[in-house]
N, C-alpha and C. Protein backbone atom coordinates (compact mmCIF):
# COMPACT_ATOMS: atom_id res chain seq x y z
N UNK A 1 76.68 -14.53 -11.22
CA UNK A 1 77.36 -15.27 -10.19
C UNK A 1 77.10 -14.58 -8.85
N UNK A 2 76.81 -15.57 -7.64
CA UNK A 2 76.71 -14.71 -6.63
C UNK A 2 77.77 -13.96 -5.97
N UNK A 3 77.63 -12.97 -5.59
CA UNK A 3 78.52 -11.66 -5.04
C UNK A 3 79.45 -12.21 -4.19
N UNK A 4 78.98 -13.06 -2.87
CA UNK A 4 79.95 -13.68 -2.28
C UNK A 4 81.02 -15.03 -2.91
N UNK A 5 80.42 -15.65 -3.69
CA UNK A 5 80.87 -16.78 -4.19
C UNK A 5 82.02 -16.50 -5.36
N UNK A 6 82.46 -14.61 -6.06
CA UNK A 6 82.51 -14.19 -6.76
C UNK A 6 84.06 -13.77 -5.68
N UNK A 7 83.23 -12.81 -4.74
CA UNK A 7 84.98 -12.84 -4.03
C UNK A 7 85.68 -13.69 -3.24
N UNK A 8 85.05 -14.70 -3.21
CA UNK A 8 85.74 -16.14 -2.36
C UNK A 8 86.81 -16.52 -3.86
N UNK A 9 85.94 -16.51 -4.85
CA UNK A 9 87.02 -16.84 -6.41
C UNK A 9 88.20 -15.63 -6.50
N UNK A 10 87.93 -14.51 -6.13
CA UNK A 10 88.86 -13.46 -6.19
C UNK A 10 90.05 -13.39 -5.06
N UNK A 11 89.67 -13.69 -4.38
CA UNK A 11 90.55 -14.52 -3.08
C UNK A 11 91.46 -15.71 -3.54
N UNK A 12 90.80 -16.54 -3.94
CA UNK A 12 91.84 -17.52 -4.45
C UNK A 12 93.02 -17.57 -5.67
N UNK A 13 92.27 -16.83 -6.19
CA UNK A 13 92.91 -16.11 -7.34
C UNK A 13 94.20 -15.24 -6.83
N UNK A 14 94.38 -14.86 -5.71
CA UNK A 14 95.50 -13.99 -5.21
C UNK A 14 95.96 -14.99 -4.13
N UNK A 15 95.45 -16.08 -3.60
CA UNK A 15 95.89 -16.33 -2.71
C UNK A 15 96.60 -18.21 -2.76
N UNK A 16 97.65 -18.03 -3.02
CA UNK A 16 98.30 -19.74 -3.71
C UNK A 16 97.89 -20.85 -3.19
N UNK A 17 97.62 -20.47 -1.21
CA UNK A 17 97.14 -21.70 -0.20
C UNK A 17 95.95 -22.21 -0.78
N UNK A 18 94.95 -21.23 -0.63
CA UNK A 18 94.14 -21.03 -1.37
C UNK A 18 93.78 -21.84 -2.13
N UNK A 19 94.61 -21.49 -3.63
CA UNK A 19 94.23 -21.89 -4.53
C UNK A 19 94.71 -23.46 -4.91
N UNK A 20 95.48 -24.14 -4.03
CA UNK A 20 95.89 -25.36 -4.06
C UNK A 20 95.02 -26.07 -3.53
N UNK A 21 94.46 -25.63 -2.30
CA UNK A 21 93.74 -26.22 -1.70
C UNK A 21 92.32 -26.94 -2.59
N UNK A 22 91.73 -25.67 -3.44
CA UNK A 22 90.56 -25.52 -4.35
C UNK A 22 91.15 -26.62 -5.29
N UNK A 23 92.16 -26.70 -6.14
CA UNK A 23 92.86 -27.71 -7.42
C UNK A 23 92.66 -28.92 -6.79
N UNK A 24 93.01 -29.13 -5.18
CA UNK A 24 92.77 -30.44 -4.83
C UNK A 24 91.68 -31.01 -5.01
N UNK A 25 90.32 -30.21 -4.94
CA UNK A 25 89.36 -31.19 -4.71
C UNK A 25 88.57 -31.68 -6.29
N UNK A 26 89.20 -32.75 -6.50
CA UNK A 26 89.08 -34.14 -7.68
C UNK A 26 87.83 -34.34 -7.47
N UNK A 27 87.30 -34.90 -6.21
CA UNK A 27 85.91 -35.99 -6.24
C UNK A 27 85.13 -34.91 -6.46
N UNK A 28 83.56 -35.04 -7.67
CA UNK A 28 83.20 -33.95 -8.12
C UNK A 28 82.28 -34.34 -7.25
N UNK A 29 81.95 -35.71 -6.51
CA UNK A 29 80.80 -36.06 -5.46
C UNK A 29 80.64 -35.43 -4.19
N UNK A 30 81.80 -34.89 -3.87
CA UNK A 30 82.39 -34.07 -2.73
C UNK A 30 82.77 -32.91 -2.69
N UNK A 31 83.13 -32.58 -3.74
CA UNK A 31 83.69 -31.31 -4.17
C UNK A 31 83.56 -29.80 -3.81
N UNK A 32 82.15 -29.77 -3.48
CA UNK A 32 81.34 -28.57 -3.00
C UNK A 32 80.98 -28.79 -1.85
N UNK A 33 80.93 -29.33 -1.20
CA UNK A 33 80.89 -29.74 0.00
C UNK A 33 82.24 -29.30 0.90
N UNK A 34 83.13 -29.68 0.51
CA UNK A 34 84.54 -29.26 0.43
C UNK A 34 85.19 -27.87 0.25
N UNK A 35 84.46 -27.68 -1.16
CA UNK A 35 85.03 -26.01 -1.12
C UNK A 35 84.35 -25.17 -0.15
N UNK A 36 82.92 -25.50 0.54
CA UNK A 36 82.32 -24.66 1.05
C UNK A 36 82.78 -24.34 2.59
N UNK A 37 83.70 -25.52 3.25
CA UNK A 37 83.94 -25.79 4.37
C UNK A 37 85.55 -25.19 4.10
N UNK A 38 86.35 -25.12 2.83
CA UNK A 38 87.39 -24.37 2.74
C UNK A 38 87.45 -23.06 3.11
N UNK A 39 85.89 -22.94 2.04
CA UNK A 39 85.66 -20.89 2.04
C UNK A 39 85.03 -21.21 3.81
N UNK A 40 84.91 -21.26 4.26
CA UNK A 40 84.49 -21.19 6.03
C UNK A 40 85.82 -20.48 6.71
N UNK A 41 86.77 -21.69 6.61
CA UNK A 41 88.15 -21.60 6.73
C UNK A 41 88.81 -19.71 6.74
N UNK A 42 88.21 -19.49 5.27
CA UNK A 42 88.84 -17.86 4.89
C UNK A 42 87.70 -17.05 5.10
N UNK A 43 86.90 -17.42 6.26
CA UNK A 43 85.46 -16.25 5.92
C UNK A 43 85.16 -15.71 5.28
N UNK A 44 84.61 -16.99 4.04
CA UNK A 44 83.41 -16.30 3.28
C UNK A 44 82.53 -17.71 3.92
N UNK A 45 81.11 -17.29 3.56
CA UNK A 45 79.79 -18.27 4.59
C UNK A 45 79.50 -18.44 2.66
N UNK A 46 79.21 -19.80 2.05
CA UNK A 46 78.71 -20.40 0.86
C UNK A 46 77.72 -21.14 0.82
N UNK A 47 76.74 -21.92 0.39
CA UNK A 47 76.36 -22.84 0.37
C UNK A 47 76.14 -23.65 -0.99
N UNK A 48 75.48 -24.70 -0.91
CA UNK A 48 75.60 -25.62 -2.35
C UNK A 48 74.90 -24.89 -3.22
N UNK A 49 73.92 -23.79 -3.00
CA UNK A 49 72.77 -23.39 -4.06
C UNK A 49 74.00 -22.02 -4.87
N UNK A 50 74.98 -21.89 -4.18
CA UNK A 50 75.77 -21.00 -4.49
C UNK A 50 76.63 -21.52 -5.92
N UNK A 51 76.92 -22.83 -5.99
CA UNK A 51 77.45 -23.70 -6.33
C UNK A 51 76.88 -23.61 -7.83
N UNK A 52 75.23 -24.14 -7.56
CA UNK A 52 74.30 -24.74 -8.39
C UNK A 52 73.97 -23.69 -9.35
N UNK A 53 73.92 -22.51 -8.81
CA UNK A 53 73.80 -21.51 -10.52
C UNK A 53 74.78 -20.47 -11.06
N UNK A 54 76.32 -21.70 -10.78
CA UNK A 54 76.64 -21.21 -11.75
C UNK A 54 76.99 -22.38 -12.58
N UNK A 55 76.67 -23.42 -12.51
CA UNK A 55 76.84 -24.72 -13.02
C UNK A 55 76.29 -24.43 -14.63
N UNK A 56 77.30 -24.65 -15.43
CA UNK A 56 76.67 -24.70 -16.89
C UNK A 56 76.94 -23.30 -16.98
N UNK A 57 76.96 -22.14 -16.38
CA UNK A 57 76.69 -20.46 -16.58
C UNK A 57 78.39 -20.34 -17.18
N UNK A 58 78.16 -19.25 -18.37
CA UNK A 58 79.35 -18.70 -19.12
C UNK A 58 79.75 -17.52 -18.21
N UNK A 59 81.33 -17.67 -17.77
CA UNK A 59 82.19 -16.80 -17.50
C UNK A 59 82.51 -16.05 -18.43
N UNK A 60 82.72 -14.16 -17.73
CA UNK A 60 83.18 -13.35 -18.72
C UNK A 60 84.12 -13.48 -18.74
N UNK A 61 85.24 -12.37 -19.50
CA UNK A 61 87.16 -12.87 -19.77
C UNK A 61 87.23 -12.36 -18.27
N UNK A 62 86.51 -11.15 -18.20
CA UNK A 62 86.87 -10.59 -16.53
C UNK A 62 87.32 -11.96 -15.45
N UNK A 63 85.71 -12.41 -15.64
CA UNK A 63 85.91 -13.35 -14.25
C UNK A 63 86.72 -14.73 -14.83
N UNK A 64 87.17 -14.78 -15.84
CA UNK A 64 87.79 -15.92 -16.51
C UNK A 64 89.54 -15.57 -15.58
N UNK A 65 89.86 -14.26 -16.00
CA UNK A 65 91.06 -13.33 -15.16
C UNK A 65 91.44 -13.54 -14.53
N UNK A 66 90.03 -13.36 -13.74
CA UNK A 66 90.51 -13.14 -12.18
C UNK A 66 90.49 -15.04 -11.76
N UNK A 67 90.80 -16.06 -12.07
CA UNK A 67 91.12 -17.03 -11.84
C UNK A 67 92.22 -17.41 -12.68
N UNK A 68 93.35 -16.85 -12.52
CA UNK A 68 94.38 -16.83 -13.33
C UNK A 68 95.28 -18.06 -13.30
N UNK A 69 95.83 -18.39 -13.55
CA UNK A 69 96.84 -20.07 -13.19
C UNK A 69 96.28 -20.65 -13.87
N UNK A 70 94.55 -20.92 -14.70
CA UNK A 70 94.76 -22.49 -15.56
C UNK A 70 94.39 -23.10 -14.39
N UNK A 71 93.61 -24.65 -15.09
CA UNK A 71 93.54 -25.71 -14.38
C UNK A 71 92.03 -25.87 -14.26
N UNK A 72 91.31 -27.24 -13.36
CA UNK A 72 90.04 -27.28 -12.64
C UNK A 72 90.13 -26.71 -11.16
N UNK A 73 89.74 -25.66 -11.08
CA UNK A 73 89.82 -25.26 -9.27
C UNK A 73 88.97 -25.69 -8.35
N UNK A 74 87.55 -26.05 -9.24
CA UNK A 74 86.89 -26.79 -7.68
C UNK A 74 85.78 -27.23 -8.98
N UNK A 75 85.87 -28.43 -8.11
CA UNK A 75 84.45 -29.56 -9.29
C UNK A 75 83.48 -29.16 -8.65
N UNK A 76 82.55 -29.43 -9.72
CA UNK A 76 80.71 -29.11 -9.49
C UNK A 76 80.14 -30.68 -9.78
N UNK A 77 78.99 -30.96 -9.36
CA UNK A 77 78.36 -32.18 -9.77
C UNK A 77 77.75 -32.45 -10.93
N UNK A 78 77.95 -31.46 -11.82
CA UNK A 78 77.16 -31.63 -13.27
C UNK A 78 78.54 -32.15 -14.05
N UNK A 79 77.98 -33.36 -14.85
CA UNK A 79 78.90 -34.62 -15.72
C UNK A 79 79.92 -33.76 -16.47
N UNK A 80 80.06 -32.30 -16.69
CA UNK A 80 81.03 -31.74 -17.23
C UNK A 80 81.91 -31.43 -16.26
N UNK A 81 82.17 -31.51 -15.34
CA UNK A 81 83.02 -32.08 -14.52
C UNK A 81 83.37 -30.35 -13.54
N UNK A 82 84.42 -29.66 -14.58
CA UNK A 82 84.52 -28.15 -13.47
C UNK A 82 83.47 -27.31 -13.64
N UNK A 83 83.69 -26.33 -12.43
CA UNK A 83 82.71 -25.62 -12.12
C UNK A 83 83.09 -24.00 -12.94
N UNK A 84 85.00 -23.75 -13.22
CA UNK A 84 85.43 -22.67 -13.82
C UNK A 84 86.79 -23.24 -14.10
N UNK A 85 87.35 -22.36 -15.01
CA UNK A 85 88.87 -22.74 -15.57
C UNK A 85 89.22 -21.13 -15.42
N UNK A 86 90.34 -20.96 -15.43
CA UNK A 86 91.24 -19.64 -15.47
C UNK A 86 92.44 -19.87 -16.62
N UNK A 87 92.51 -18.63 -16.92
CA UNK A 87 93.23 -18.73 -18.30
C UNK A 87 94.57 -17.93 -17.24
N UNK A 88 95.51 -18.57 -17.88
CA UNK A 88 97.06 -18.40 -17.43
C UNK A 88 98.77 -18.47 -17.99
């Protein structure tokens, strides 16, 4: 996972605004587009290719962790719909 895209998730993970904000975004057509202009918001700089490999990529329990609360936090465009889940 990329380094920045890794503590923008570690950020949200501690941070509730944050992380509501990320749960909101449903449309998976938009979705990244969206989170990337969120993470702007909290300075981190993302882009879609940031997005794109981790699409399909297995989370460790670590980084499973550190997205704690459960739920879809931000959709990806591949037909499986989220991009990560957090166990909570």
């Amino acid at each position: 996972m990329n380094e920045n895209l890794k503590k923008f998730l570690e950020e949200a993970s501690k941070n509730e605004e944050l992380k509501t904000k990320l749960e909101a975004l449903t449309d998976k057509d938009t979705a990244t587009e969206k989170a990337i202009e969120i993470a702007k918001e909290y300075g981190f700089t993302l882009t879609a290719e940031d997005f794109k490999e981790t699409q399909g990529a297995v989370l460790s329990d670590d980084e499973l962790d550190q997205v704690a609360g459960g739920g879809c936090a931000i959709m990806g465009t591949d037909p499986m719909g989220c991009l990560f889940y957090g166990r909570g």
